[in-house]
C-alpha atoms as a PDB file:
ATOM      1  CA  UNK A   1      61.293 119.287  87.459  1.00  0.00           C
ATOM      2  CA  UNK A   2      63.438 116.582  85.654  1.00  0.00           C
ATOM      3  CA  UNK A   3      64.610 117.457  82.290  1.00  0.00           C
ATOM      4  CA  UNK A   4      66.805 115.347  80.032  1.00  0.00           C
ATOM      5  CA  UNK A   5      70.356 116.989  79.873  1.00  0.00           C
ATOM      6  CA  UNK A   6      70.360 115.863  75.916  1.00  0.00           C
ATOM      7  CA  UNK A   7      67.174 118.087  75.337  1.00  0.00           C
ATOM      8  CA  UNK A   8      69.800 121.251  76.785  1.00  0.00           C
ATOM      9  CA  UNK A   9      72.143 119.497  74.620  1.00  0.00           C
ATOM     10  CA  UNK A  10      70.669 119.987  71.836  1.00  0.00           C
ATOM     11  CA  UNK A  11      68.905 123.600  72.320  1.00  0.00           C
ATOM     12  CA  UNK A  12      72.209 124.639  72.839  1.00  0.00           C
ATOM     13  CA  UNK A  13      73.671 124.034  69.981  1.00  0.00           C
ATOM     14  CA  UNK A  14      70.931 125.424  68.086  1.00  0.00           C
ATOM     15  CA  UNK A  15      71.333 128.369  69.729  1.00  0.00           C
ATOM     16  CA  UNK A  16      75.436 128.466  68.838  1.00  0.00           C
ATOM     17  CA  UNK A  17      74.679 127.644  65.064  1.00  0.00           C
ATOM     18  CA  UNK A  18      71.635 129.309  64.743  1.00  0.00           C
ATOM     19  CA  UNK A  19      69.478 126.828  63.222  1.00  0.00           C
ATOM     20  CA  UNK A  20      68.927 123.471  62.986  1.00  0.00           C
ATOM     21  CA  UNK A  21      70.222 122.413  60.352  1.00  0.00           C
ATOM     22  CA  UNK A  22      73.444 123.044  61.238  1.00  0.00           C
ATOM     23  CA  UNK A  23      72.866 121.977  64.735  1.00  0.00           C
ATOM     24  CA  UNK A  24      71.668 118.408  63.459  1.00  0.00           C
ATOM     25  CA  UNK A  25      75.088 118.739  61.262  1.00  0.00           C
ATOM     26  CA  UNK A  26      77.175 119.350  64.186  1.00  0.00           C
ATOM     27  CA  UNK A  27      74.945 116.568  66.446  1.00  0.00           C
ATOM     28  CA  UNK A  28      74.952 113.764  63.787  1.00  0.00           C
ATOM     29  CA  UNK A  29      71.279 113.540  64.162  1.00  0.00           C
ATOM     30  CA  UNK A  30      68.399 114.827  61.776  1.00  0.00           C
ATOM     31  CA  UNK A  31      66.737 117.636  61.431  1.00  0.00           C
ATOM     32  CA  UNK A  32      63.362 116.333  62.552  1.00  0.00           C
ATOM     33  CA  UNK A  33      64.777 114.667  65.583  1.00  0.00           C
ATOM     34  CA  UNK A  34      66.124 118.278  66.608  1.00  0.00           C
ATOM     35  CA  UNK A  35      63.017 120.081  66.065  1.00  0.00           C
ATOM     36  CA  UNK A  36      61.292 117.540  68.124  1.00  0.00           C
ATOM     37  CA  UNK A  37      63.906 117.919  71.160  1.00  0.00           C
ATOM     38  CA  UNK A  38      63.341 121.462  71.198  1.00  0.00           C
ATOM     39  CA  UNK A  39      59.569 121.112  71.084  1.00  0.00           C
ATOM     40  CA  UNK A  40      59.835 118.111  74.152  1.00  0.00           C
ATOM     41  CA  UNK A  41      62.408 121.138  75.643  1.00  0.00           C
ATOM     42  CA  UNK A  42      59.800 123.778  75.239  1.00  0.00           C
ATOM     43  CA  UNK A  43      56.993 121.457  76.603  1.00  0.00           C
ATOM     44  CA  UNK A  44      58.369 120.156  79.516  1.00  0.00           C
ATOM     45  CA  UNK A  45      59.658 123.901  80.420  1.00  0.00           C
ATOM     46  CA  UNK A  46      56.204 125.492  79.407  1.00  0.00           C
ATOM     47  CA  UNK A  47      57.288 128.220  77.312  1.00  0.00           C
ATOM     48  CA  UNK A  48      58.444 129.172  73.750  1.00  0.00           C
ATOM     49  CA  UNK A  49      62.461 129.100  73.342  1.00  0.00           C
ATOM     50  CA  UNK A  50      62.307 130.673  69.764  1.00  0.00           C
ATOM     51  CA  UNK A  51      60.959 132.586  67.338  1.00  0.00           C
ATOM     52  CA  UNK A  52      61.333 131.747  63.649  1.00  0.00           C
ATOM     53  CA  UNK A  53      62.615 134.866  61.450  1.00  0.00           C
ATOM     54  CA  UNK A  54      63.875 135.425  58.016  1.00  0.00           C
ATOM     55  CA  UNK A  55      67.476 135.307  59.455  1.00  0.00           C
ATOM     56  CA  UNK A  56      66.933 131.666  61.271  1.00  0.00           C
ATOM     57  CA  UNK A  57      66.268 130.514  64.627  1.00  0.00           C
ATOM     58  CA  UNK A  58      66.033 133.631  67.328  1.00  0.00           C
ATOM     59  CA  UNK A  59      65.589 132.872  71.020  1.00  0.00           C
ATOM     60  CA  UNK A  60      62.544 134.288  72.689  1.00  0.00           C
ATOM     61  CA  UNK A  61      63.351 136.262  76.147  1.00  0.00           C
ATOM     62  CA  UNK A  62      62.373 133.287  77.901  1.00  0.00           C
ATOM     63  CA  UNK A  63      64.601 131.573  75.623  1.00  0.00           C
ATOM     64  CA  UNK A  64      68.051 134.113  76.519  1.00  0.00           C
ATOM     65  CA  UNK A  65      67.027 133.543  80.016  1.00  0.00           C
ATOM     66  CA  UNK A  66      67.167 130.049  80.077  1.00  0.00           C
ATOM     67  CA  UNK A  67      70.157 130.449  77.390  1.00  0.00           C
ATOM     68  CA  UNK A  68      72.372 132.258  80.288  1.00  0.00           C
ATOM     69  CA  UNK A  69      72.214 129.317  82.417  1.00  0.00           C
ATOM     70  CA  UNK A  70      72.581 126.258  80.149  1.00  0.00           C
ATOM     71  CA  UNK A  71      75.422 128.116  78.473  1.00  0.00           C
ATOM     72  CA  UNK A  72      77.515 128.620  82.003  1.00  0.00           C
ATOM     73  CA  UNK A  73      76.237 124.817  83.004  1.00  0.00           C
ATOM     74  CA  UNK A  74      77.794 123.806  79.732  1.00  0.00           C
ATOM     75  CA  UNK A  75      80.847 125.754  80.872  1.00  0.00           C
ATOM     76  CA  UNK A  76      81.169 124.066  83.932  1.00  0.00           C
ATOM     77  CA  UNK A  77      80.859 120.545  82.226  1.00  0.00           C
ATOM     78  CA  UNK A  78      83.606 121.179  79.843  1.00  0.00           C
ATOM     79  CA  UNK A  79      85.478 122.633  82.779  1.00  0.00           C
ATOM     80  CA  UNK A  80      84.636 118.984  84.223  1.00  0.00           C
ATOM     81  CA  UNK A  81      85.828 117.402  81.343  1.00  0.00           C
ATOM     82  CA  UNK A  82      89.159 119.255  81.376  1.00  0.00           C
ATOM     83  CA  UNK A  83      89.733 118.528  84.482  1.00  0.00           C
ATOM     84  CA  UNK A  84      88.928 114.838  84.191  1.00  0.00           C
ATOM     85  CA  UNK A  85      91.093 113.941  81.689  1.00  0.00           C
ATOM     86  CA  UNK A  86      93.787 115.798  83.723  1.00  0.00           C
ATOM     87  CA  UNK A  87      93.227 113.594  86.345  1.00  0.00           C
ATOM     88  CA  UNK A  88      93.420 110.528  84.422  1.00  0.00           C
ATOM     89  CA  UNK A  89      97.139 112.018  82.187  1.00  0.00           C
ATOM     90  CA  UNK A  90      98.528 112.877  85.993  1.00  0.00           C
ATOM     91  CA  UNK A  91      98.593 116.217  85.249  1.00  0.00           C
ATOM     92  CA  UNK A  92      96.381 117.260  88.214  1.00  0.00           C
ATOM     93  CA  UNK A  93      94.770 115.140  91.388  1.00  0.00           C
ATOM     94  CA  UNK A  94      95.835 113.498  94.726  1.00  0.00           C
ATOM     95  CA  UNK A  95      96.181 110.724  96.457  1.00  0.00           C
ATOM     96  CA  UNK A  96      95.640 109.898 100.350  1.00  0.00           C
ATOM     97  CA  UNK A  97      98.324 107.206 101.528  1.00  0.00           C
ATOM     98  CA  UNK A  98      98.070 105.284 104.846  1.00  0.00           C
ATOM     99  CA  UNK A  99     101.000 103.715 106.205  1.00  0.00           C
ATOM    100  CA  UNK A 100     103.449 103.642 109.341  1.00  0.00           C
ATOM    101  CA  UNK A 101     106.333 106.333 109.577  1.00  0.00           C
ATOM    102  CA  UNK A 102     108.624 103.120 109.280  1.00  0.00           C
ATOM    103  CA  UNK A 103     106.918 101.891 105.844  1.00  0.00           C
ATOM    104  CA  UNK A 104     106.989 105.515 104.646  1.00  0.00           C
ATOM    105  CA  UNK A 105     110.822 106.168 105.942  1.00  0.00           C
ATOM    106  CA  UNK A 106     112.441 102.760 104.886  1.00  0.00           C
ATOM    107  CA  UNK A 107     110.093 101.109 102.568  1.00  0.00           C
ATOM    108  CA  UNK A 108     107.773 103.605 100.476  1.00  0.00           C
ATOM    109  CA  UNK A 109     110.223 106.540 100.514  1.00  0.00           C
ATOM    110  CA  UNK A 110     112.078 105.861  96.990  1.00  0.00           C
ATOM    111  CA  UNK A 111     108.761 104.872  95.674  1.00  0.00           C
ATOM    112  CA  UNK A 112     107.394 108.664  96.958  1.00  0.00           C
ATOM    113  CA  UNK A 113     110.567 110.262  95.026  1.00  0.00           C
ATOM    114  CA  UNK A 114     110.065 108.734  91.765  1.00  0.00           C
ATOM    115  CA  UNK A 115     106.140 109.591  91.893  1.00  0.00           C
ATOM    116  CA  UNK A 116     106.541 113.257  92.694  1.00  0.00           C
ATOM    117  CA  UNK A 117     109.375 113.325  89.560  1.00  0.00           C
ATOM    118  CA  UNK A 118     107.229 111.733  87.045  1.00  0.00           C
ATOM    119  CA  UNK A 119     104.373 113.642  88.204  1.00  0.00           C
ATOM    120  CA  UNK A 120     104.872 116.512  90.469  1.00  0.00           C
ATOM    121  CA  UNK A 121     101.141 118.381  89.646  1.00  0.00           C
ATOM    122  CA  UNK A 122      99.943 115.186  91.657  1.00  0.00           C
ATOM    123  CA  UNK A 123      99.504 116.448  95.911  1.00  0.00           C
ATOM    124  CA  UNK A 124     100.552 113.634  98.001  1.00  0.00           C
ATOM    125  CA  UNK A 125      99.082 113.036 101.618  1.00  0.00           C
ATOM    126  CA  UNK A 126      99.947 111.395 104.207  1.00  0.00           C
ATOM    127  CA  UNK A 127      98.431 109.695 106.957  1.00  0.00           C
ATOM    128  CA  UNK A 128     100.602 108.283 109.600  1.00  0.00           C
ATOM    129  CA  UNK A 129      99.746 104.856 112.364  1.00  0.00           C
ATOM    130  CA  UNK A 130     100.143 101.663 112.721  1.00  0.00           C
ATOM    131  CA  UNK A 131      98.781  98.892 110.306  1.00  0.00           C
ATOM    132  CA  UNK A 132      95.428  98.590 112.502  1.00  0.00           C
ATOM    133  CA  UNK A 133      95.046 102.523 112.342  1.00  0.00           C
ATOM    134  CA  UNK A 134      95.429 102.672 108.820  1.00  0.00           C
ATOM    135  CA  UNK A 135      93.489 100.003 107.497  1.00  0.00           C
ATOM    136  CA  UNK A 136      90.830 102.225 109.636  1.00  0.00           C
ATOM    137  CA  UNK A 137      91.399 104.884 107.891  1.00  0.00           C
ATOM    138  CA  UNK A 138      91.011 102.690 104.562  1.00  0.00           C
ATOM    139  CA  UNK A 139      87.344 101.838 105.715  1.00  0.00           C
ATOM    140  CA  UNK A 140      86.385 105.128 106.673  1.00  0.00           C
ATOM    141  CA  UNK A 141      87.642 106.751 103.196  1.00  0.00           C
ATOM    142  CA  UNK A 142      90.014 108.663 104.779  1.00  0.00           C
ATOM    143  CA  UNK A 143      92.932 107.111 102.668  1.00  0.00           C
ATOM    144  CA  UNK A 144      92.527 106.199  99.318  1.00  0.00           C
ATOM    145  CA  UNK A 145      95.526 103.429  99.392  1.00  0.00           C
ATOM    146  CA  UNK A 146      97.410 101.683 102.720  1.00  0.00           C
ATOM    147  CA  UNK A 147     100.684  99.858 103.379  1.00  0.00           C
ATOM    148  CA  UNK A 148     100.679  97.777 106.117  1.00  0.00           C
ATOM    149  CA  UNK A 149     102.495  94.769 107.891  1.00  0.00           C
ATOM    150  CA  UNK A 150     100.704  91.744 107.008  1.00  0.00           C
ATOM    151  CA  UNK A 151      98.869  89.852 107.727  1.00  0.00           C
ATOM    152  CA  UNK A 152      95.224  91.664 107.650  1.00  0.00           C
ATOM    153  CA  UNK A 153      92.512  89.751 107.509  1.00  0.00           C
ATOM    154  CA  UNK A 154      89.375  92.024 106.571  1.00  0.00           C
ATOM    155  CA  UNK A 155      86.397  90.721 104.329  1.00  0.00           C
ATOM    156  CA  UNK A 156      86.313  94.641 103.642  1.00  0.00           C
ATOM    157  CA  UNK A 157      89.652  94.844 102.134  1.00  0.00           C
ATOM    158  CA  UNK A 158      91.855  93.452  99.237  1.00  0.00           C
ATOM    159  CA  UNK A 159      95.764  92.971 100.145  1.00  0.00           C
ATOM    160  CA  UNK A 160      98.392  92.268  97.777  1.00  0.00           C
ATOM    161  CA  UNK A 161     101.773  91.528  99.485  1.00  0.00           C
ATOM    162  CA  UNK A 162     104.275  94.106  97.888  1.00  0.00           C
ATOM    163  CA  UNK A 163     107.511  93.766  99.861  1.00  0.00           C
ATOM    164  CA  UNK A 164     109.340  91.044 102.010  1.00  0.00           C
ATOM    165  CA  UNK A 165     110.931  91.815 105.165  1.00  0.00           C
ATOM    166  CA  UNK A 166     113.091  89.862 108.221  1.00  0.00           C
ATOM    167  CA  UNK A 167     113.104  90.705 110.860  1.00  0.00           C
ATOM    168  CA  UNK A 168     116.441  90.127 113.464  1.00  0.00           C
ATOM    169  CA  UNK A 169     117.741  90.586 116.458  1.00  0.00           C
ATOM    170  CA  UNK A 170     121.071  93.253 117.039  1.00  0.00           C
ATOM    171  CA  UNK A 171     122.985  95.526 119.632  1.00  0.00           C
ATOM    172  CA  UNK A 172     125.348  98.252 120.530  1.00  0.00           C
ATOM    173  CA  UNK A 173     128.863  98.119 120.850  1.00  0.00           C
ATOM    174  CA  UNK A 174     128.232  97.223 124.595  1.00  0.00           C
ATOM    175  CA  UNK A 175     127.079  94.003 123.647  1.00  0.00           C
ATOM    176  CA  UNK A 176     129.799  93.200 121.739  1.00  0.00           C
ATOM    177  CA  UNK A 177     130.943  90.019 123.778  1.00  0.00           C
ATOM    178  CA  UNK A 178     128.171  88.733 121.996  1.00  0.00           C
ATOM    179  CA  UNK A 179     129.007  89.337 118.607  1.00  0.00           C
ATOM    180  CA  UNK A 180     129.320  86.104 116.525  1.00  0.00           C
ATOM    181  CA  UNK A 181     128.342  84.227 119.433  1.00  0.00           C
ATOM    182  CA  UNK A 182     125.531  81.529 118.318  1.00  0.00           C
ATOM    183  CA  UNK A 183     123.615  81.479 120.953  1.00  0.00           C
ATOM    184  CA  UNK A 184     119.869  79.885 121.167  1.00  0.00           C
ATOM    185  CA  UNK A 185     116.507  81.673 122.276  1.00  0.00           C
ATOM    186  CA  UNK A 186     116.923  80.844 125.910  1.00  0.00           C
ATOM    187  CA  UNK A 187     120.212  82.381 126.021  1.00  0.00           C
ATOM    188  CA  UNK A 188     119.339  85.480 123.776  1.00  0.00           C
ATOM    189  CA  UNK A 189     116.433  85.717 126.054  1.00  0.00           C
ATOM    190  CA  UNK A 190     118.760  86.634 129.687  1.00  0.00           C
ATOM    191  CA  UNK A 191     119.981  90.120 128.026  1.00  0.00           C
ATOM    192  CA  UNK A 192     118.057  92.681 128.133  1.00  0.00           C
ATOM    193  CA  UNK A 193     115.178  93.061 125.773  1.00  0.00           C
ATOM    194  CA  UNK A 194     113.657  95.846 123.862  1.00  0.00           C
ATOM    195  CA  UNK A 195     110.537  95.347 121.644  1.00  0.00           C
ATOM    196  CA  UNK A 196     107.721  97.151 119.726  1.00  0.00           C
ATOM    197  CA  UNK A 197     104.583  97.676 122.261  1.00  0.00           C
ATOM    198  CA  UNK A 198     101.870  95.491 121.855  1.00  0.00           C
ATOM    199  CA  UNK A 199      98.930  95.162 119.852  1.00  0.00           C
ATOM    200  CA  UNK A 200     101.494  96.077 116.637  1.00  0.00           C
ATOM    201  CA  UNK A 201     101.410  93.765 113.823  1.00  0.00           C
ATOM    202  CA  UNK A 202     105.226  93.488 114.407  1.00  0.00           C
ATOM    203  CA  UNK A 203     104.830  92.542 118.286  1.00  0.00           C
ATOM    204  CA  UNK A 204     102.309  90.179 117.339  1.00  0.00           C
ATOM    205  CA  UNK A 205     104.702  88.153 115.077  1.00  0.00           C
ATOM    206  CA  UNK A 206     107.405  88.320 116.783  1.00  0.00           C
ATOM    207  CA  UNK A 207     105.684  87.065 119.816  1.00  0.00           C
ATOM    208  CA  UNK A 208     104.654  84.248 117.953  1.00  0.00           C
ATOM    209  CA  UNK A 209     108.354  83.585 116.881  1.00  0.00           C
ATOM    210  CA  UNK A 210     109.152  83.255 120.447  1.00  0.00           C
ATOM    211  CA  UNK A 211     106.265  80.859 121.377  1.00  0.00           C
ATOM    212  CA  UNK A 212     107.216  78.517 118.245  1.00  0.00           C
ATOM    213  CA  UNK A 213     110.708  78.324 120.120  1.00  0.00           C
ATOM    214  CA  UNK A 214     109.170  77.607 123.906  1.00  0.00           C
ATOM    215  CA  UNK A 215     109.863  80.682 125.123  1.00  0.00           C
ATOM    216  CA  UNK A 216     108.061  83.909 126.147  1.00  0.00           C
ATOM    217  CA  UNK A 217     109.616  87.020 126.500  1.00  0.00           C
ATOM    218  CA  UNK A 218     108.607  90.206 128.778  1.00  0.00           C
ATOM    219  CA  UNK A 219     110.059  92.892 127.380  1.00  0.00           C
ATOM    220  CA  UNK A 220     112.573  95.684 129.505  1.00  0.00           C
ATOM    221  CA  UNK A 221     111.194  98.307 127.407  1.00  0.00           C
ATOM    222  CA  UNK A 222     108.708  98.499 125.203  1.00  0.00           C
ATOM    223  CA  UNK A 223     108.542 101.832 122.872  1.00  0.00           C
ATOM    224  CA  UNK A 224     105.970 102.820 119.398  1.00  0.00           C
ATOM    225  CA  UNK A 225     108.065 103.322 116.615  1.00  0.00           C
ATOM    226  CA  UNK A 226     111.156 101.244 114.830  1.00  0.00           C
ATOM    227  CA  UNK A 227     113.227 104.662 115.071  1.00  0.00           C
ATOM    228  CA  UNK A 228     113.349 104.272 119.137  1.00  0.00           C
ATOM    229  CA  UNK A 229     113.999 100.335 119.046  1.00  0.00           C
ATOM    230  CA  UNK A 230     117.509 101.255 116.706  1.00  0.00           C
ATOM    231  CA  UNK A 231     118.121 104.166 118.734  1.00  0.00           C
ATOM    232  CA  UNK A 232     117.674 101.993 122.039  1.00  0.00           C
ATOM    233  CA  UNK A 233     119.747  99.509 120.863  1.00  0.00           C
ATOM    234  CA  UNK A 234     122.798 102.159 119.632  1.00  0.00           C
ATOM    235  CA  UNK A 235     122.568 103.217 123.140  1.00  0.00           C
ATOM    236  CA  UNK A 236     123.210 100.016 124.451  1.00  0.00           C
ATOM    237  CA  UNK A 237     120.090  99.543 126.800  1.00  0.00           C
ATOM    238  CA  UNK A 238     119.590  96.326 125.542  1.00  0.00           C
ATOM    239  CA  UNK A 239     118.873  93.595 122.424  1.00  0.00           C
ATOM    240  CA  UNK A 240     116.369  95.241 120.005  1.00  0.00           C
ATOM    241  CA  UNK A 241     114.212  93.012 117.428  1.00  0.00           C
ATOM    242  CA  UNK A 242     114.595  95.327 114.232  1.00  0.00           C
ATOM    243  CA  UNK A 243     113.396  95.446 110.443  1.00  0.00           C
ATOM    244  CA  UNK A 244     117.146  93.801 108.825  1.00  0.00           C
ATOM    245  CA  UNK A 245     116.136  95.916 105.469  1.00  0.00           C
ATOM    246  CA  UNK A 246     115.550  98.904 107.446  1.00  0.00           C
ATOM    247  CA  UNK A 247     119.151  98.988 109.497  1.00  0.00           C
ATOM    248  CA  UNK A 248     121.502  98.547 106.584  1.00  0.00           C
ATOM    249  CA  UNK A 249     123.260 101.667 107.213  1.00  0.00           C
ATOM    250  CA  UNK A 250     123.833 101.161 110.904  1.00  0.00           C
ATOM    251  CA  UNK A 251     124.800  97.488 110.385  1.00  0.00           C
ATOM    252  CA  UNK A 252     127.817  99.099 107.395  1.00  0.00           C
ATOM    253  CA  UNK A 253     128.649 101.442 110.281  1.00  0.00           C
ATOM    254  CA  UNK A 254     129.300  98.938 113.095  1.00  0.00           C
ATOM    255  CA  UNK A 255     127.025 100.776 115.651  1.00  0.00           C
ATOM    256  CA  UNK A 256     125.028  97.932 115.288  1.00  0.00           C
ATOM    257  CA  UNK A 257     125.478  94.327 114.980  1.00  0.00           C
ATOM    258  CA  UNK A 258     123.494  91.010 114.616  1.00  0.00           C
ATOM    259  CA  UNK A 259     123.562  88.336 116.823  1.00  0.00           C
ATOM    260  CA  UNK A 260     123.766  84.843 115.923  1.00  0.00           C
ATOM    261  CA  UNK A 261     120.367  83.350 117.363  1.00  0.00           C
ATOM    262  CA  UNK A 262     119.344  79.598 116.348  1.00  0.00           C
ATOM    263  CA  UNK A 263     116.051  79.840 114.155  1.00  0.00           C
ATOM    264  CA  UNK A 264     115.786  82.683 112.481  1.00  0.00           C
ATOM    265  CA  UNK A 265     113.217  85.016 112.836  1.00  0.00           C
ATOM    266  CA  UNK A 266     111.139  84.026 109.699  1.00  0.00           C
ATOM    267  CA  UNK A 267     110.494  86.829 106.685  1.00  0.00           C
ATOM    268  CA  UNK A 268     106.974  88.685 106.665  1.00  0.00           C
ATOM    269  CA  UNK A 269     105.343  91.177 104.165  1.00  0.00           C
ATOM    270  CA  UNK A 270     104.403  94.454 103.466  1.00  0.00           C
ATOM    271  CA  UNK A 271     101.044  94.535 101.651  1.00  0.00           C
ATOM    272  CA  UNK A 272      98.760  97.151  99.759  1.00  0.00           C
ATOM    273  CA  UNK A 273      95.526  97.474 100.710  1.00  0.00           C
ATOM    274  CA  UNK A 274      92.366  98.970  99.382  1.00  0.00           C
ATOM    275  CA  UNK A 275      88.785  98.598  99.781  1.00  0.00           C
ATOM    276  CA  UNK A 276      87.000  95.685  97.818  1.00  0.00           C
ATOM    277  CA  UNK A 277      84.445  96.641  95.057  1.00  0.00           C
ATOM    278  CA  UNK A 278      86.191 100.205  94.958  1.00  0.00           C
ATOM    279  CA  UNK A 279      87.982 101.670  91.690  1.00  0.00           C
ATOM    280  CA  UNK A 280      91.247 103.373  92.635  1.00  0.00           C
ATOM    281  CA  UNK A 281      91.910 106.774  91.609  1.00  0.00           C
ATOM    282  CA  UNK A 282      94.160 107.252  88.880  1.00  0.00           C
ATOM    283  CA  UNK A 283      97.099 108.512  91.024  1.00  0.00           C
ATOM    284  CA  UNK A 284      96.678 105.251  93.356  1.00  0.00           C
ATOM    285  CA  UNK A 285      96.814 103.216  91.189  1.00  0.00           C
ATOM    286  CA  UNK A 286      99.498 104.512  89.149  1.00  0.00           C
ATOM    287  CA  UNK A 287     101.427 104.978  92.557  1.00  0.00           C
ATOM    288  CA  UNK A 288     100.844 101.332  93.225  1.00  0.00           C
ATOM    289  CA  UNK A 289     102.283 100.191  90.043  1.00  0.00           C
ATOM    290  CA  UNK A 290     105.794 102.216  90.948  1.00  0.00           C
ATOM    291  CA  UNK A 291     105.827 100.039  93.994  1.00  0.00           C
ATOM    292  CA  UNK A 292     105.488  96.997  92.271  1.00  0.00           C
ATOM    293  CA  UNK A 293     108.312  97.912  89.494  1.00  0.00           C
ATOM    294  CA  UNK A 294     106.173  98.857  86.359  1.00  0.00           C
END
């Protein structure tokens, strides 16, 4: 059975002002378009909800029956409600963020910090991979927002470029004959090299960098996270291709230096994605608006 939730509507409120004419008060409708709800009400359900008495409207027992259970469904809507517009002030919700551990370390991290003090009833989640991984997740509605290394190219997806890095190459003091050295690919190509593994967003472009300039370049080691390649690099195992923007504080300490290569290794972009044809949830969207400065 399929019953109108505006003929419940209505029989509840008679029922809390205990007729109808305040109930067609209270509803901003008249009183014959009340009666006539509660008679559709009563027809549809196949029973008598009230009994007319001196003192006004009284429900029949069928009628407190039925009463019990709008009354706690009402409850629950206006629990609903509540909650909704909680939702929408911040006040409660979550949000599901995809990125790498090297977009959520060294890009996303101040970002995180000034969302959780402007709205710390929000719970944050995070789900950690590469770009590929997470624009996965993205399309399988296990994240409600990504970050990834662009470019993606997804019919599926919408991508709006949110951050700029450049990429370059440095080493460890045991390189440092070859600080301030200009030196072209070739030459940068006979030390020791250490690069992201492939199938990365980051290999991928950086292996396009090196085909641009003639070259090709097999790796010495080849390791899954940005962390390793500046911790490779400190140890002096060899030339590391690193995020600039993400090595600031090594490159002010002097563990680690740039070299001086001929064509620089051109800028790329972080981007936020989420699904086309979707509405974002309050929280990602007001997350999403802290990364882009608003």
């Amino acid at each position: 059975m399929s019953i109108n939730y505006e003929l419940y509507k209505v029989f509840f409120c008679v029922v809390k002002n205990g007729s109808i004419t305040n109930a067609a008060k209270e509803l901003f409708i008249s009183q014959p378009a009340v009666s006539q709800s509660i008679k559709q009400l009563e027809s549809q359900l196949g029973g008598k909800l009230f009994k007319r008495t001196p003192k006004g409207m009284e429900l029949t027992a069928e009628g407190s029956a039925i009463f019990e259970f709008v009354e706690r469904a009402n409850g629950l809507i206006e629990q609903a409600e509540t909650r909704f517009s909680q939702m929408k002030s911040l006040l409660s919700g979550s949000i599901r963020i995809g990125a790498s551990n090297n977009i959520c370390n060294n890009f996303l991290f101040p970002f995180i910090i000034r969302f959780r003090e402007m709205y710390p009833q929000v719970k944050l989640f995070f789900e950690n991979g590469p770009s590929a991984q997470t624009v996965e997740l993205l399309k399988t509605g296990k994240v409600d927002i990504g970050f990834v290394n662009l470019p993606v190219d997804d019919d599926e997806i919408d991508v709006t470029p949110c951050g700029q890095l450049h990429d370059c190459f440095v080493a460890g003091k045991g390189f440092s004959h070859l600080k301030g050295k200009p030196m072209t690919v070739e030459e940068l190509l006979k030390n020791p090299m250490i690069l992201l593994s492939r199938g990365t967003n980051s290999r991928t472009f950086i292996d396009e960098y090196f085909k641009a300039n003639g070259c090709k370049c097999s790796p010495d080691i080849e390791v899954n996270s940005h962390d390793l390649l500046v911790s490779f690099a400190k140890a002096n195992m060899g030339v590391s291709c690193v995020t600039k923007e993400f090595v600031t504080k090594e490159l002010e300490e002097g563990t680690l230096f740039m070299l001086n290569v001929d064509g620089d290794v051109r800028s790329r972009n972080i981007g936020h994605i989420q699904l086309k044809n979707v509405t974002p949830t309050f929280a990602g969207k007001r997350f999403f608006e802290i990364v882009q400065g608003k």
